[in-house]
Protein backbone atom coordinates (compact mmCIF):
# COMPACT_ATOMS: atom_id res chain seq x y z
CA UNK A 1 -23.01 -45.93 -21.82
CA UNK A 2 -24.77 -44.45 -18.84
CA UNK A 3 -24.66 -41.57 -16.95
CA UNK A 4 -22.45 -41.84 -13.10
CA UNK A 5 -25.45 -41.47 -10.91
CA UNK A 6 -26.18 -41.24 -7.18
CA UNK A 7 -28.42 -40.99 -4.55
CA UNK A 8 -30.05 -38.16 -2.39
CA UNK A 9 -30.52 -38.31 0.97
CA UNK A 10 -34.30 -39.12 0.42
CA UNK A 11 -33.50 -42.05 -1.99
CA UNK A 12 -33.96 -40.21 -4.93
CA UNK A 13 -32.08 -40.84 -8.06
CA UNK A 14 -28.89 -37.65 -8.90
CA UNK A 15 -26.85 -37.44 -11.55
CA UNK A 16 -23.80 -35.66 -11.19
CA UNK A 17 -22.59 -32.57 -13.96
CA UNK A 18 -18.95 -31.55 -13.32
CA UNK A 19 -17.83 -28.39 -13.57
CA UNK A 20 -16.10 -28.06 -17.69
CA UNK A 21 -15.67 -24.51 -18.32
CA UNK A 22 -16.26 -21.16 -17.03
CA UNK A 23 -16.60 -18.13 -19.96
CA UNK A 24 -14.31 -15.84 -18.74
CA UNK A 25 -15.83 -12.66 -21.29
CA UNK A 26 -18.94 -13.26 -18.95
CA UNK A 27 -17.40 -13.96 -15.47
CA UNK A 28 -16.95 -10.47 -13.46
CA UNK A 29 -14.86 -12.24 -10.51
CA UNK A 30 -17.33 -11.83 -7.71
CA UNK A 31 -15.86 -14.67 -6.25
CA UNK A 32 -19.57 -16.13 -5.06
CA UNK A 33 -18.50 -18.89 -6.64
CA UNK A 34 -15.50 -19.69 -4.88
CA UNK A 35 -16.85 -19.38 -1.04
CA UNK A 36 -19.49 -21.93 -2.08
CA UNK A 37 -17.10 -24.45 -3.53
CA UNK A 38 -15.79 -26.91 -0.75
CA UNK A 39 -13.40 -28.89 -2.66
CA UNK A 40 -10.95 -26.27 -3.71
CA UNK A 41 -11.86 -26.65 -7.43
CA UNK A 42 -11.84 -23.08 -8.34
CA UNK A 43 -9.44 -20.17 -8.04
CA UNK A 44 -8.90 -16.18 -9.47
CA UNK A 45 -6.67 -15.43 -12.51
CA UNK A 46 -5.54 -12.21 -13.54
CA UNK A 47 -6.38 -11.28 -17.73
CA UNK A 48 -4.43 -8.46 -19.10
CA UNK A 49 -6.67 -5.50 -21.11
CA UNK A 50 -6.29 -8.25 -24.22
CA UNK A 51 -8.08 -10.79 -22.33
CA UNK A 52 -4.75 -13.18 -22.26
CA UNK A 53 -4.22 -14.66 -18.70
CA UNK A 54 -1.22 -12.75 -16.63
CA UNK A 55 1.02 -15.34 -14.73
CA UNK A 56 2.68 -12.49 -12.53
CA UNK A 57 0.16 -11.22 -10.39
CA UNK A 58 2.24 -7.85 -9.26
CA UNK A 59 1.97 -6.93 -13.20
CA UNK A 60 1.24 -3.38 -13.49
CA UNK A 61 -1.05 -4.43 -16.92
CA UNK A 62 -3.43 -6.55 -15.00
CA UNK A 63 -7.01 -5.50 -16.38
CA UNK A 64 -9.36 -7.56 -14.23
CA UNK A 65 -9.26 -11.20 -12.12
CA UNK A 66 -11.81 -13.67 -13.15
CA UNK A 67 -12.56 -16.98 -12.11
CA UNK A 68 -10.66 -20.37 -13.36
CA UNK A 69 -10.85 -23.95 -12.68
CA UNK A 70 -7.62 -24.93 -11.58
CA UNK A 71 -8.52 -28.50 -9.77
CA UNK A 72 -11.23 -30.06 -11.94
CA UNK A 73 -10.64 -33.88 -10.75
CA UNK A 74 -11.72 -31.55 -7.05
CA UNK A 75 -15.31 -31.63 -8.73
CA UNK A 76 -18.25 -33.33 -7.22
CA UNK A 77 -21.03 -32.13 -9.37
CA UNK A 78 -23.20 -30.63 -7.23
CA UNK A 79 -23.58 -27.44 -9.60
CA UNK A 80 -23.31 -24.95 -6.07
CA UNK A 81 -21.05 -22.72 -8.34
CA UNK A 82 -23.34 -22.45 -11.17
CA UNK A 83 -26.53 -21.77 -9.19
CA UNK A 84 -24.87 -18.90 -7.19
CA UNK A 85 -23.19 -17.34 -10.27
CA UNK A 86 -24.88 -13.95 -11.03
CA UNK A 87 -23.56 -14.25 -14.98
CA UNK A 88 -24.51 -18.03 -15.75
CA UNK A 89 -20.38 -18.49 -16.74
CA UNK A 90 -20.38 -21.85 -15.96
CA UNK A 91 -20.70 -25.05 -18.27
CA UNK A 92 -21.56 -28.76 -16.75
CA UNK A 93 -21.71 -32.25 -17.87
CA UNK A 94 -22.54 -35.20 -16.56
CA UNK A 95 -19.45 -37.76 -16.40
CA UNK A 96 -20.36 -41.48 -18.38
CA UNK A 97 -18.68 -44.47 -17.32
């Protein structure tokens, strides 16, 4: 199997890598991330002081917000929110047909 691939603007042969997982113990929740994302892939999520997710955001135990993907089929591979991340959190691959 092969690799989806594309092509730039110049001709030149891309291969896209989708966005799989971001380590939250890394990711500080800058949100740099976020603002360059265009398709609404990514999103904050509050982790309690054990590092479980908190689905009430008004909880008093919230410990910190870090960033989730919450619409992965969003993805176009372009990588924008791994370049700009200041804590390398993210993990890609490329999608085979």
């Amino acid at each position: 199997m092969s690799a989806v691939t594309g092509l730039t603007f110049g001709g030149k042969t891309w291969t896209p890598e989708f966005a799989q997982a971001i380590d939250k113990d890394k990711c500080i929740g800058c949100g740099r991330c976020y603002k360059v994302c265009g398709y609404n892939v990514l999103t904050l999520k509050a982790l309690d002081e054990d590092g479980e997710f908190v689905d009430d955001e008004d909880d008093d135990e919230i410990e910190r917000k870090v960033m989730v993907i919450a619409n992965q089929d969003n993805c176009i591979g372009c990588k924008a929110c791994s370049r700009i991340c200041p804590k390398n959190c993210y993990t890609h691959a490329a999608l085979n047909n």
